[in-house]
Protein backbone atom coordinates (compact mmCIF):
# COMPACT_ATOMS: atom_id res chain seq x y z
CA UNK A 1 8.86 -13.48 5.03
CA UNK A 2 5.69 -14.66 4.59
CA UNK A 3 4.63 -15.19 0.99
CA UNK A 4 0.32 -15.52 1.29
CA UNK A 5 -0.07 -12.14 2.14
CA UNK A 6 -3.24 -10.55 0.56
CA UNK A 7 -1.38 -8.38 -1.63
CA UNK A 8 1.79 -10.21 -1.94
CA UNK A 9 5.26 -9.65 -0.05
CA UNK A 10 5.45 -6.39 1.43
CA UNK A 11 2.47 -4.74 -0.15
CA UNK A 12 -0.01 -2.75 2.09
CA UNK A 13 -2.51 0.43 1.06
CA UNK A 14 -3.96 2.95 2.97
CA UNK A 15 -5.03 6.74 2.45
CA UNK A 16 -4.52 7.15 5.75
CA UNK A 17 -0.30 8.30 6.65
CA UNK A 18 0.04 7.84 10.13
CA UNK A 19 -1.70 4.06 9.73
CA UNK A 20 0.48 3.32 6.96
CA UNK A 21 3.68 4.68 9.06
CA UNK A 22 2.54 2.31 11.77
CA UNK A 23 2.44 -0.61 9.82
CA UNK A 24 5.59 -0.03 8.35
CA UNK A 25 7.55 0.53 11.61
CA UNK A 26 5.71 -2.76 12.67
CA UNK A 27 6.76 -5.04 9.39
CA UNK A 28 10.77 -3.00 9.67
CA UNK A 29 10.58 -4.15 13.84
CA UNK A 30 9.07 -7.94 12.86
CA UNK A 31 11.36 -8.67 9.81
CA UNK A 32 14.02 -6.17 10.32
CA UNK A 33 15.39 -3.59 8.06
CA UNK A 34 14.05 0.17 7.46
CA UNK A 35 10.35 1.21 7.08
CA UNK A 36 9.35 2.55 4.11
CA UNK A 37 6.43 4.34 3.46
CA UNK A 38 5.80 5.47 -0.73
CA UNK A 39 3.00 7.77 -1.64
CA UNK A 40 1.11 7.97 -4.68
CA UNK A 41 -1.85 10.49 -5.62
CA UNK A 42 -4.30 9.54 -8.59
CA UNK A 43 -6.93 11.41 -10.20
CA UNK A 44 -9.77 8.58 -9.97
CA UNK A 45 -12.41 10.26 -12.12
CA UNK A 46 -9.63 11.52 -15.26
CA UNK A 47 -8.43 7.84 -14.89
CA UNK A 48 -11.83 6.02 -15.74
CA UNK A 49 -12.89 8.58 -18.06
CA UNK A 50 -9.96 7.74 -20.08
CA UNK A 51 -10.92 3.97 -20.18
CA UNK A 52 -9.04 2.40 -16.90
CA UNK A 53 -10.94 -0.21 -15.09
CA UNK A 54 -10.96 -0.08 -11.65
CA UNK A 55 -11.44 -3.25 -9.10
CA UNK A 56 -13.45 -2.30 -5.89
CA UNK A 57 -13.07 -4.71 -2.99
């Protein structure tokens, strides 16, 4: 697997699910084993207001 991948091996965000599940079945059909798809919800505004710097691309 390809190691100069923007994020690093395996690592891909989206907010949007059904892009996300595409990309997965796309890596699991190019490299082989399952897709995998983990979710993760964040409240942005508690998060800075408690001193967490954020990194906007």
């Amino acid at each position: 697997m390809p190691t100069h991948k923007d994020f690093g091996q395996g690592f891909y965000l989206t907010d949007i699910p059904d892009q996300a599940m595409k990309m997965a079945n796309r890596v699991a059909r190019i490299f082989g084993g399952e897709p995998v798809v983990t979710c993760f919800e964040a409240d942005i505004p508690s998060m800075l207001s408690g001193g967490i710097v954020r990194s906007g691309f």
